[in-house]
PDB file of N, CA and C in Angstrom:
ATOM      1  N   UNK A   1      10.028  14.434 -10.265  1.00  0.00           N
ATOM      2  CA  UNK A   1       9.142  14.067 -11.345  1.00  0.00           C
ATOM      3  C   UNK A   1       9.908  14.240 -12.655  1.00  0.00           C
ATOM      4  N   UNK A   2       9.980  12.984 -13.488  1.00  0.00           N
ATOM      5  CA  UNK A   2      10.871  13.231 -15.093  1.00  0.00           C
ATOM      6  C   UNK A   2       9.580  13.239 -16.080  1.00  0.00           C
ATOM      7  N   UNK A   3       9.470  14.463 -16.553  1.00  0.00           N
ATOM      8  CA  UNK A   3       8.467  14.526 -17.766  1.00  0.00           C
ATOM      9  C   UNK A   3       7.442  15.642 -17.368  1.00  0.00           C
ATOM     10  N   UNK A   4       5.967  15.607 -18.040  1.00  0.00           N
ATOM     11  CA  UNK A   4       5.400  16.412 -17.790  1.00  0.00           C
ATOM     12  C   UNK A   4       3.701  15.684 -17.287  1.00  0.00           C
ATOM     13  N   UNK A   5       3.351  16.085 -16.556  1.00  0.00           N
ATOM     14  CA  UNK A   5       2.024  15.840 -16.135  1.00  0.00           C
ATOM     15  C   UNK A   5       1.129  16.073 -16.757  1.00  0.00           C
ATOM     16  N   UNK A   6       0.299  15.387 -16.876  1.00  0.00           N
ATOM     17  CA  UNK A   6      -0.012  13.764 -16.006  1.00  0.00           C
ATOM     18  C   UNK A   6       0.853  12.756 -16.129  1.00  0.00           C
ATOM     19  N   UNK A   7       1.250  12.791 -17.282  1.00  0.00           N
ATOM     20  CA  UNK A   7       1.968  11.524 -17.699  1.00  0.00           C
ATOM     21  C   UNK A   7       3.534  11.236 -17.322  1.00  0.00           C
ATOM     22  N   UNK A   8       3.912  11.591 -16.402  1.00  0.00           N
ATOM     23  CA  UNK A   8       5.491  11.906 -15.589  1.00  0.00           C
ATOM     24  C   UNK A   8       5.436  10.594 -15.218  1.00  0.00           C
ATOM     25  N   UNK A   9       6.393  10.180 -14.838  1.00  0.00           N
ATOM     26  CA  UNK A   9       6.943   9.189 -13.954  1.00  0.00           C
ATOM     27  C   UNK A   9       7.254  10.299 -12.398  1.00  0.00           C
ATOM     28  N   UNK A  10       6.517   9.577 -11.295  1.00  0.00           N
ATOM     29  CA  UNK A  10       6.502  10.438 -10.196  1.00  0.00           C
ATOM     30  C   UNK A  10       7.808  10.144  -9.509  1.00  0.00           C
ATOM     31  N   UNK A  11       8.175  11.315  -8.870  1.00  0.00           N
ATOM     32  CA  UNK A  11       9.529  10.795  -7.869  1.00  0.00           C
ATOM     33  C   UNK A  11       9.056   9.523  -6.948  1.00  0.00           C
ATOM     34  N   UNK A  12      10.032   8.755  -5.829  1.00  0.00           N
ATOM     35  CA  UNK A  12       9.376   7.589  -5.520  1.00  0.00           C
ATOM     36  C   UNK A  12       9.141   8.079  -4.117  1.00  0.00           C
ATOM     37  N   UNK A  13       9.519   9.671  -3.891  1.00  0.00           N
ATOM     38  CA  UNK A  13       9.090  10.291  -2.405  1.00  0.00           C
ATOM     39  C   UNK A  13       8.125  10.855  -2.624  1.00  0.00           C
ATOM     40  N   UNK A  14       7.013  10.961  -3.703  1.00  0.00           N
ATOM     41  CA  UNK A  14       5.722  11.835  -3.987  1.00  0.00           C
ATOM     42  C   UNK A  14       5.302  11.565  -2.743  1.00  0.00           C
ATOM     43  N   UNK A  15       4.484  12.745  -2.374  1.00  0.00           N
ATOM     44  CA  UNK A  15       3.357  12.388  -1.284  1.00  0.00           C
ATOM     45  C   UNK A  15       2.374  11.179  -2.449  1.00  0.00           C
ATOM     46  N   UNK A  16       1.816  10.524  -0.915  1.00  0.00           N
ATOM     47  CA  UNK A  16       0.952   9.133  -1.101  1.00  0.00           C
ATOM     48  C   UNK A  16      -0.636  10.188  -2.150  1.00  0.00           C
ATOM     49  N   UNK A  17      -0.671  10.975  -2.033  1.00  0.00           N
ATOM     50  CA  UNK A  17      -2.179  11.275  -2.903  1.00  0.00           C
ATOM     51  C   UNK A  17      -1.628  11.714  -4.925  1.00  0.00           C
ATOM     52  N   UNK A  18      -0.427  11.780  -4.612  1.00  0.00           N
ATOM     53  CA  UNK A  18       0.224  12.014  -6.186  1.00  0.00           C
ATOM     54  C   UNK A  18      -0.039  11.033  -7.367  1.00  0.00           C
ATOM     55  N   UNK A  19      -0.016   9.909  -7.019  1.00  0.00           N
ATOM     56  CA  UNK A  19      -0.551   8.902  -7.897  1.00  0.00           C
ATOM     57  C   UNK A  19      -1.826   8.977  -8.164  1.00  0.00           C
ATOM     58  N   UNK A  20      -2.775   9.137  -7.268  1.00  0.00           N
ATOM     59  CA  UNK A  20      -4.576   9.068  -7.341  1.00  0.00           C
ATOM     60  C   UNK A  20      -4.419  10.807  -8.450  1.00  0.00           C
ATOM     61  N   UNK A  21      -4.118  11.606  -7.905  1.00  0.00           N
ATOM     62  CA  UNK A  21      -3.945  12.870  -8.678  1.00  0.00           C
ATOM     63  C   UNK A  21      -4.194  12.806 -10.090  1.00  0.00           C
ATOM     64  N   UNK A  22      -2.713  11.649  -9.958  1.00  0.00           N
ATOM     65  CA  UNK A  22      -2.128  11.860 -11.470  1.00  0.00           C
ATOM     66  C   UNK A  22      -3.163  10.906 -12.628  1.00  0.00           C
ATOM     67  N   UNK A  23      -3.758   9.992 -12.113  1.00  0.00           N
ATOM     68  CA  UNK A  23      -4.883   9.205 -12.609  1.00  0.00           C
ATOM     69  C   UNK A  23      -6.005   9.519 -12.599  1.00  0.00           C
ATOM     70  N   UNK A  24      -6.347  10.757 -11.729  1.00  0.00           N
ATOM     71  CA  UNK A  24      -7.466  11.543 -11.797  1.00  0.00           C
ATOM     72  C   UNK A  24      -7.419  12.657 -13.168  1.00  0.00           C
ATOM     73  N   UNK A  25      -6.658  13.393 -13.280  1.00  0.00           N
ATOM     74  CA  UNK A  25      -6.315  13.987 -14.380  1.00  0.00           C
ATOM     75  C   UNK A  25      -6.451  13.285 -15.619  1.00  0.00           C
ATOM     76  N   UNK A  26      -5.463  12.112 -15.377  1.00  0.00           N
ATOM     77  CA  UNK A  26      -5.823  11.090 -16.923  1.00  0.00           C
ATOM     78  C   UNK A  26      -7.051  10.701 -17.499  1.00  0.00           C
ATOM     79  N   UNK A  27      -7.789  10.318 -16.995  1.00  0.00           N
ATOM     80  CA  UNK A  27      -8.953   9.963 -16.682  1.00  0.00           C
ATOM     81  C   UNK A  27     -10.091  11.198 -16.863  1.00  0.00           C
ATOM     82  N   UNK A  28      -9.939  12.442 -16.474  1.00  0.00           N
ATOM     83  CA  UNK A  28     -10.112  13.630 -16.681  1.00  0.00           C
ATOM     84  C   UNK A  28      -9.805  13.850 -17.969  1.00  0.00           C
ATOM     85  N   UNK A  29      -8.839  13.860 -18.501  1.00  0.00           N
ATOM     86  CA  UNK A  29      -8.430  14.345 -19.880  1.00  0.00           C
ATOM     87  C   UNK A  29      -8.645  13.645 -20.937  1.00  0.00           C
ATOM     88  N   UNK A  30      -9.100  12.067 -20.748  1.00  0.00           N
ATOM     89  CA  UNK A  30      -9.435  11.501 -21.548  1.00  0.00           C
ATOM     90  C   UNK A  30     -11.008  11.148 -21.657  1.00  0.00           C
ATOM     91  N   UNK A  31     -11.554  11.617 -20.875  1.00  0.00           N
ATOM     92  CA  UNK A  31     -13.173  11.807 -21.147  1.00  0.00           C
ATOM     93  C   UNK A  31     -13.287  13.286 -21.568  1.00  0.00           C
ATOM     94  N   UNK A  32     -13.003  14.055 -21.448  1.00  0.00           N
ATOM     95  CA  UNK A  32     -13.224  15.359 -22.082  1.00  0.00           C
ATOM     96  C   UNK A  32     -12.795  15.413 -23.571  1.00  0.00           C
ATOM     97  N   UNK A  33     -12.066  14.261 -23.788  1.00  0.00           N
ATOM     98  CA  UNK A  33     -11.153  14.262 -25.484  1.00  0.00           C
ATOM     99  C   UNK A  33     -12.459  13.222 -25.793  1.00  0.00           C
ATOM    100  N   UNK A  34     -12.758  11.945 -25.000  1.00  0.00           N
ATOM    101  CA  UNK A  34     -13.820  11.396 -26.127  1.00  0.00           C
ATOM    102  C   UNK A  34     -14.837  12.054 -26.102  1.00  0.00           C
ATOM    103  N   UNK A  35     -15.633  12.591 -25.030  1.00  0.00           N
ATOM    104  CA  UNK A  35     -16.745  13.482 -25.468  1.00  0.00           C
ATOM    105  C   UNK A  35     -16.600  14.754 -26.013  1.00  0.00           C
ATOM    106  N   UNK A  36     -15.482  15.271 -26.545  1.00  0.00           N
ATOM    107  CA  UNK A  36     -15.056  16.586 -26.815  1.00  0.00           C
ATOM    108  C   UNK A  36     -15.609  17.711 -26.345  1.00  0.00           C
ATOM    109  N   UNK A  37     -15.619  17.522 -25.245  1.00  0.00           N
ATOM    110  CA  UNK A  37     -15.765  18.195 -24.245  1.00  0.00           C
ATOM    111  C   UNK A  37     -14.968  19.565 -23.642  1.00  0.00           C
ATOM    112  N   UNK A  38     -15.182  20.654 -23.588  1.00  0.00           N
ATOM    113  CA  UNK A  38     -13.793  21.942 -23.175  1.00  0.00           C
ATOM    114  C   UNK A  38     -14.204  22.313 -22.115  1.00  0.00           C
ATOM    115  N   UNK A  39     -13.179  22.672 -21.753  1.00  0.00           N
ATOM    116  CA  UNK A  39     -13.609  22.805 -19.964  1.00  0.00           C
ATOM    117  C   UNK A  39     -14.683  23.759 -19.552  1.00  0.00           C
ATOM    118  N   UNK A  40     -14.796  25.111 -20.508  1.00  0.00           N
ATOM    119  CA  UNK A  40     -16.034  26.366 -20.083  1.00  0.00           C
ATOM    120  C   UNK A  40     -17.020  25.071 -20.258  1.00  0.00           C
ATOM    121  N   UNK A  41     -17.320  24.257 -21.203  1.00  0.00           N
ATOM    122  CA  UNK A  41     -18.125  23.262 -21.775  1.00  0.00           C
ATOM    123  C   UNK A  41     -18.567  22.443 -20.182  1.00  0.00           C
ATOM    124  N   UNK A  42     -17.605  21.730 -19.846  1.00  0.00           N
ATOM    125  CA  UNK A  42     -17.871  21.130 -18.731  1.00  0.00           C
ATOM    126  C   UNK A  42     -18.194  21.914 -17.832  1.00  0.00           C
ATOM    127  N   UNK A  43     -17.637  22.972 -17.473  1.00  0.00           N
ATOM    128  CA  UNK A  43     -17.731  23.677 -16.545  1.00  0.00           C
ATOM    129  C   UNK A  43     -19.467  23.996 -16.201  1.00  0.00           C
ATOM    130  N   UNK A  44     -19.866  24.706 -17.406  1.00  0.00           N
ATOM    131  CA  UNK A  44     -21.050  24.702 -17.101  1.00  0.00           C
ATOM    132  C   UNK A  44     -22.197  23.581 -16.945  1.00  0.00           C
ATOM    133  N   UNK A  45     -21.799  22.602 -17.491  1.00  0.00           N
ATOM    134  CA  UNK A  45     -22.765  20.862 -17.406  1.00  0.00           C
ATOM    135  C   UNK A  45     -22.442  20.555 -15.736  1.00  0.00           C
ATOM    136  N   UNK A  46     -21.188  20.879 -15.165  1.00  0.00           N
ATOM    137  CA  UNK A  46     -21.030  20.263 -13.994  1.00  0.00           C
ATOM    138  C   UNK A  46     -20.977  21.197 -12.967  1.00  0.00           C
ATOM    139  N   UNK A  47     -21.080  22.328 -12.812  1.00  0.00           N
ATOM    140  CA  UNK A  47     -21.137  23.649 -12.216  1.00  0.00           C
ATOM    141  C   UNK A  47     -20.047  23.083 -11.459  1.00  0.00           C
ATOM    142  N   UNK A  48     -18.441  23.118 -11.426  1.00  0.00           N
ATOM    143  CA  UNK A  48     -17.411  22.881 -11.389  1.00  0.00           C
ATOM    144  C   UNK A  48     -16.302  24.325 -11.794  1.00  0.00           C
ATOM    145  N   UNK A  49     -15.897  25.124 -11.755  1.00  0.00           N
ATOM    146  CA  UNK A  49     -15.344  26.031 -12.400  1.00  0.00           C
ATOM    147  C   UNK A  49     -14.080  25.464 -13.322  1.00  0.00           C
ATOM    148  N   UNK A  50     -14.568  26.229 -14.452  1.00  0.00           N
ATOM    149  CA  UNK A  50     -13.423  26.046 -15.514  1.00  0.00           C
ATOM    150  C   UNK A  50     -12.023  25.991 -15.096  1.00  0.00           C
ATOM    151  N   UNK A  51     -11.706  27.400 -14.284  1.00  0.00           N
ATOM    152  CA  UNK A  51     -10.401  27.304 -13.386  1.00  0.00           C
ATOM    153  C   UNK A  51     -10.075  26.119 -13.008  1.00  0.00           C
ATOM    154  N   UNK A  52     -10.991  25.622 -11.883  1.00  0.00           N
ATOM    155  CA  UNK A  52     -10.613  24.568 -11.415  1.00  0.00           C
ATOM    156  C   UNK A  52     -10.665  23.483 -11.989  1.00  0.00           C
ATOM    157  N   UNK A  53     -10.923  23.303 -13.340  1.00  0.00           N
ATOM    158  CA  UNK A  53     -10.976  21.960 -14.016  1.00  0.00           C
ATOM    159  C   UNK A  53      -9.502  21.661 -14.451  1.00  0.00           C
ATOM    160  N   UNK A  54      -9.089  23.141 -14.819  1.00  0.00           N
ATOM    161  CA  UNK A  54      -7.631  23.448 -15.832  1.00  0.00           C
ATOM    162  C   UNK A  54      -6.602  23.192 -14.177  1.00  0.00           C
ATOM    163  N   UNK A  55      -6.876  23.284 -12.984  1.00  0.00           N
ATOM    164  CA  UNK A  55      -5.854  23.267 -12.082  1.00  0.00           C
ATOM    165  C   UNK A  55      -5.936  21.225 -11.885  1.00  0.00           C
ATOM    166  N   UNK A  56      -7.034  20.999 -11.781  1.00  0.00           N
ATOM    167  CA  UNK A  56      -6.838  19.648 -11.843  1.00  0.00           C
ATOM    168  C   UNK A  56      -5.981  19.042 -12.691  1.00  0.00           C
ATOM    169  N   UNK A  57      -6.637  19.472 -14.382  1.00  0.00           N
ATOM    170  CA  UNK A  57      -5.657  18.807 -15.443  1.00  0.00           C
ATOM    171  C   UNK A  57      -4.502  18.787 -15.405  1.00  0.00           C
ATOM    172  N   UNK A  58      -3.704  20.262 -14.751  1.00  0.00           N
ATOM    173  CA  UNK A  58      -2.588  20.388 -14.454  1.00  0.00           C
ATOM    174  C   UNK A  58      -1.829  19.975 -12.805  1.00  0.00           C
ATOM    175  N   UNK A  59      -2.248  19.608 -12.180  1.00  0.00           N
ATOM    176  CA  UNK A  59      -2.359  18.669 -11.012  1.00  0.00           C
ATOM    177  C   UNK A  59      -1.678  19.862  -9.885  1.00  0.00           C
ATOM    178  N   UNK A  60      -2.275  20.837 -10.509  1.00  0.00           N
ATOM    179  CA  UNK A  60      -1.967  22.265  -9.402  1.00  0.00           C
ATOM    180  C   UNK A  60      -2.962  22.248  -7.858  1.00  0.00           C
ATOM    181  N   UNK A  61      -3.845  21.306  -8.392  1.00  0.00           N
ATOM    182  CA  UNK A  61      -5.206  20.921  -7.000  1.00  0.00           C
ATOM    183  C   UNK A  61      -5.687  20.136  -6.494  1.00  0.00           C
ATOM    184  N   UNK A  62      -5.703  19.787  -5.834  1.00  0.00           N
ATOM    185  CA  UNK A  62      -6.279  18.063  -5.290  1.00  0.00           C
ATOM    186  C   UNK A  62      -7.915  18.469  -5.178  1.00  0.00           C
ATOM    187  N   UNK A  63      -8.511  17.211  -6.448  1.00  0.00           N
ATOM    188  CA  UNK A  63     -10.040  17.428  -6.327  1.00  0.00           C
ATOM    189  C   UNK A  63     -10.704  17.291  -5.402  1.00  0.00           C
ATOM    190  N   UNK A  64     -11.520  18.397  -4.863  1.00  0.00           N
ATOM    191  CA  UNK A  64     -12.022  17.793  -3.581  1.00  0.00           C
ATOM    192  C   UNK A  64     -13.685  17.087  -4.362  1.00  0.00           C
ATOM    193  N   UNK A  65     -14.155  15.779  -3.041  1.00  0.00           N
ATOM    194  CA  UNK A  65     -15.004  14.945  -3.561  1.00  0.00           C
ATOM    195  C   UNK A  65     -15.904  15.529  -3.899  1.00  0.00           C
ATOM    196  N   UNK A  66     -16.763  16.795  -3.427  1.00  0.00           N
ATOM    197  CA  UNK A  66     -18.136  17.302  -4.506  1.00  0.00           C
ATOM    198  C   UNK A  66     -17.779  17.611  -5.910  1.00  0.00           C
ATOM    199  N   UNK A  67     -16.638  18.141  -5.795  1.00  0.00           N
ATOM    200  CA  UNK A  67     -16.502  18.755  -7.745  1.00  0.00           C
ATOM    201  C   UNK A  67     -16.181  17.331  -8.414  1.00  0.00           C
ATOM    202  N   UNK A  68     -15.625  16.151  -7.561  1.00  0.00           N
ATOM    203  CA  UNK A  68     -15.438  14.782  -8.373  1.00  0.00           C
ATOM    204  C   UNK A  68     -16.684  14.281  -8.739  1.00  0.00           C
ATOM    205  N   UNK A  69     -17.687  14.416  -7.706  1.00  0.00           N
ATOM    206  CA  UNK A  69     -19.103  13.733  -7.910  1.00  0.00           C
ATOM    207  C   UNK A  69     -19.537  14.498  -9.174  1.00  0.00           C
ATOM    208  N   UNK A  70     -19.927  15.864  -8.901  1.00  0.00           N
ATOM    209  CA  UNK A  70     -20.201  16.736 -10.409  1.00  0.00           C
ATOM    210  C   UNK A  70     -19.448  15.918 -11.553  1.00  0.00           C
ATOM    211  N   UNK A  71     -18.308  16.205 -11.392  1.00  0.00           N
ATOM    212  CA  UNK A  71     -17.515  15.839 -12.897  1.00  0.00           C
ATOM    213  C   UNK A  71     -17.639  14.826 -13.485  1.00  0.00           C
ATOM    214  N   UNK A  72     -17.582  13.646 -12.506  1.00  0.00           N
ATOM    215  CA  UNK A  72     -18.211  11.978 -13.161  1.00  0.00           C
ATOM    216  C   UNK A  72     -19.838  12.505 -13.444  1.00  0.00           C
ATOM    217  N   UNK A  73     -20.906  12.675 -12.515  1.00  0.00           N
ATOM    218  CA  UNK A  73     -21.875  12.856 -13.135  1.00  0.00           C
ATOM    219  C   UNK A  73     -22.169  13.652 -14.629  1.00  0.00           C
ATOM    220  N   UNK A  74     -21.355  14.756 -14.818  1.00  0.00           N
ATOM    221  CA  UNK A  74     -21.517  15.558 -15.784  1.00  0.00           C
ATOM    222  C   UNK A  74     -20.810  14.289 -17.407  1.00  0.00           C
ATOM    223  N   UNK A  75     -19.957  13.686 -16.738  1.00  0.00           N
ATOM    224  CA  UNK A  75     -19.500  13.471 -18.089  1.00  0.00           C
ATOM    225  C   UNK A  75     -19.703  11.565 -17.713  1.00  0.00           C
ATOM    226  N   UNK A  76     -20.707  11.477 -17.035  1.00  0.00           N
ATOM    227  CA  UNK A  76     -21.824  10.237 -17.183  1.00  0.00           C
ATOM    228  C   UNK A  76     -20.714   8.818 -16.722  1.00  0.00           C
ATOM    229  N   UNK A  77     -19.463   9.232 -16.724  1.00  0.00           N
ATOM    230  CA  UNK A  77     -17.977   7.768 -16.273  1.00  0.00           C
ATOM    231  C   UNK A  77     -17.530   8.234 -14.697  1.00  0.00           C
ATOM    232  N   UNK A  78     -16.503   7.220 -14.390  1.00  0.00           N
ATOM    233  CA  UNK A  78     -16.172   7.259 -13.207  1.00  0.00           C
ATOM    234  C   UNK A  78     -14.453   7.893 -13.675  1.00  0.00           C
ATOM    235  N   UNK A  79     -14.463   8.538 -12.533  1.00  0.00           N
ATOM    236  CA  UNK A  79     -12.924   9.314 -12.974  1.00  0.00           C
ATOM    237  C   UNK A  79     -11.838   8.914 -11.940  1.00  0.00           C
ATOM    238  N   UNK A  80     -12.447   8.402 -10.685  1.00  0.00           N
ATOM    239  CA  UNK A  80     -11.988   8.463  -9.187  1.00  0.00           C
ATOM    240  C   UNK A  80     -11.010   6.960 -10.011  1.00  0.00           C
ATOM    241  N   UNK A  81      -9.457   6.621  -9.363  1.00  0.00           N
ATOM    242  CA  UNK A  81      -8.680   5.287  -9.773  1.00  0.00           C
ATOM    243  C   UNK A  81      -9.393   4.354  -9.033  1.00  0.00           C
ATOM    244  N   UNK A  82      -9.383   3.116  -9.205  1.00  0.00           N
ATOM    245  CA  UNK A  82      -9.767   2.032  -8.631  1.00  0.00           C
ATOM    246  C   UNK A  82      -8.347   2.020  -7.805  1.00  0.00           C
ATOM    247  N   UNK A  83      -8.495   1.281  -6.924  1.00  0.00           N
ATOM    248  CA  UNK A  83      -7.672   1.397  -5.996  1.00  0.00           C
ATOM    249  C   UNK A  83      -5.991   1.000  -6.436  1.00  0.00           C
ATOM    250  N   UNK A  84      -6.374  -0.518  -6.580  1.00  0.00           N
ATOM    251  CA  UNK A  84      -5.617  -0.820  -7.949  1.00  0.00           C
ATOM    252  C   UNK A  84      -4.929  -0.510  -8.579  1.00  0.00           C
ATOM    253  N   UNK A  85      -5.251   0.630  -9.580  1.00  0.00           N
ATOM    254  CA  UNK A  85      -4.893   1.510 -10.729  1.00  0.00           C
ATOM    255  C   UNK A  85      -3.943   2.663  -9.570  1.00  0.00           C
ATOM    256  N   UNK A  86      -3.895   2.547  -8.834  1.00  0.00           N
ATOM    257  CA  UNK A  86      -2.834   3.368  -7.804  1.00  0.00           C
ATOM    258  C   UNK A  86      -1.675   2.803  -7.522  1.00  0.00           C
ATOM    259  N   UNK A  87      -0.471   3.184  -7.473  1.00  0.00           N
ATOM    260  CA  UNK A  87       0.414   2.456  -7.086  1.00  0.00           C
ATOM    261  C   UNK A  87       0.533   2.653  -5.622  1.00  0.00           C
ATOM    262  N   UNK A  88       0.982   1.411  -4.906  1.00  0.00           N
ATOM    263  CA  UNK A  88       1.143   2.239  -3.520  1.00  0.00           C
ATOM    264  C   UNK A  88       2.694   2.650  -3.475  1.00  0.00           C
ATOM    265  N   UNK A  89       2.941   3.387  -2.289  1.00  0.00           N
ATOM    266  CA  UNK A  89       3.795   3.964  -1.854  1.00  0.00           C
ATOM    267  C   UNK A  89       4.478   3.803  -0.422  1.00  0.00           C
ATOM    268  N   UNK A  90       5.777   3.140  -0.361  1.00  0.00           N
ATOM    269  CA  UNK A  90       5.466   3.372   1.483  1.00  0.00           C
ATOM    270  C   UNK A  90       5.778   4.357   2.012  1.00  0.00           C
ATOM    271  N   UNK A  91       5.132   4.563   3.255  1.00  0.00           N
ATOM    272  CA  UNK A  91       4.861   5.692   4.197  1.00  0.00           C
ATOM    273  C   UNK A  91       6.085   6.070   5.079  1.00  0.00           C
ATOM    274  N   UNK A  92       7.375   5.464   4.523  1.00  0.00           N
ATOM    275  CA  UNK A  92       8.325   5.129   5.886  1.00  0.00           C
ATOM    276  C   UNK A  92       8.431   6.949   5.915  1.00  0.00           C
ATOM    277  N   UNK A  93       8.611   7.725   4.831  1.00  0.00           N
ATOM    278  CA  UNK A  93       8.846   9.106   5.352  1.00  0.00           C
ATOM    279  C   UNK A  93       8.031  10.548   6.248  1.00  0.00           C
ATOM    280  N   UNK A  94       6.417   9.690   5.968  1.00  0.00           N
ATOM    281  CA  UNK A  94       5.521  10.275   6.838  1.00  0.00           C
ATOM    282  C   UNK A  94       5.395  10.133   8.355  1.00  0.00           C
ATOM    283  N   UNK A  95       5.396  10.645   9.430  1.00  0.00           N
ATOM    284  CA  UNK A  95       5.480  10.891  10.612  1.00  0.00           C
ATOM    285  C   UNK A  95       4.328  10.130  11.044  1.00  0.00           C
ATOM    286  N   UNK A  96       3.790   9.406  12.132  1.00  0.00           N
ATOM    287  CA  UNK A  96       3.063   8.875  12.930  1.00  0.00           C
ATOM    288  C   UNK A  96       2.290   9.976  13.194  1.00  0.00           C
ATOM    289  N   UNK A  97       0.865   9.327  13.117  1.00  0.00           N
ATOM    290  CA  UNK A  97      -0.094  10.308  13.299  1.00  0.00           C
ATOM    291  C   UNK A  97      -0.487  10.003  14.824  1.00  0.00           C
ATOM    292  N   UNK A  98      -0.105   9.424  15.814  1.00  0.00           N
ATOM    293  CA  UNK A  98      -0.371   8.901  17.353  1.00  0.00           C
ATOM    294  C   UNK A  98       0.688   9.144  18.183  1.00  0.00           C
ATOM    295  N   UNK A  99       0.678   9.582  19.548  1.00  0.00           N
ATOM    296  CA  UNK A  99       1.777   9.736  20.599  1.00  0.00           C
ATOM    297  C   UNK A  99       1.624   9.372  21.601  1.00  0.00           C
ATOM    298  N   UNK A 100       2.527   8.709  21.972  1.00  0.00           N
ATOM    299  CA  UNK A 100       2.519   8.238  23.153  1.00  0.00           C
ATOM    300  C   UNK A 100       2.139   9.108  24.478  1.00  0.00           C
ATOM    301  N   UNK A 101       1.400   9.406  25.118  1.00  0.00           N
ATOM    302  CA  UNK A 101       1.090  10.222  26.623  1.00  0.00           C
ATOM    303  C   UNK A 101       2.078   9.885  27.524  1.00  0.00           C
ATOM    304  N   UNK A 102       2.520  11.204  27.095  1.00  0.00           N
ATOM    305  CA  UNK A 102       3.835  11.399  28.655  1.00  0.00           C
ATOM    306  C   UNK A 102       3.216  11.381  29.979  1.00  0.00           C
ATOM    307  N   UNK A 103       3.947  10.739  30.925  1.00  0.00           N
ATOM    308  CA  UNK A 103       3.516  10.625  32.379  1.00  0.00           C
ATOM    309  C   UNK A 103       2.751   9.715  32.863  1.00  0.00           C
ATOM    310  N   UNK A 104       2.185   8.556  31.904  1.00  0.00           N
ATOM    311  CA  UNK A 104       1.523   7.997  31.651  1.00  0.00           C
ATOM    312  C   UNK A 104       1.723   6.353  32.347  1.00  0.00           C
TER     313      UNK A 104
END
């Protein structure tokens, strides 16, 4: 990764969820700046913990989907990337999730 997050240019071996991450955060950080919004702030509108808002921003956590649902609801936009807005990545370095049955 060259720079600093969110806004890095990702290595081109990121794991495949690094991009959605990194657009989740953006997206995150820029609805909390137009509604001026601070995270204890959100925190309590979205019963989300502050902690965990600040580990998102800093892409220390992968959001799991209830605190995403809270957080778009709390701050009334959609935060999740359109698919789109993701770059893809290929998978050639991830391992096959299927095996062949020996003896078979």
């Amino acid at each position: 990764m060259r720079g600093f997050w969110p806004d890095a240019d990702l290595d081109p071996d990121a794991p495949p969820s690094a991009p959605a991450a990194q657009q989740l955060a953006r997206a995150l950080r820029a609805a909390m700046t137009e509604t001026a919004t601070g995270q204890r702030a959100l925190a309590a509108t979205s019963g989300v913990a502050h902690t965990t808002i600040g580990r998102i921003l800093a892409g220390t956590v992968l959001c799991d989907i209830g605190s995403l649902a809270r957080l778009e609801q709390a701050l009334g936009r959609r935060l999740w990337p359109e698919r789109d807005d993701v770059q893809s990545r290929p998978r050639s370095k991830h391992r096959a999730t299927t095996r062949k049955a020996s003896g078979v």
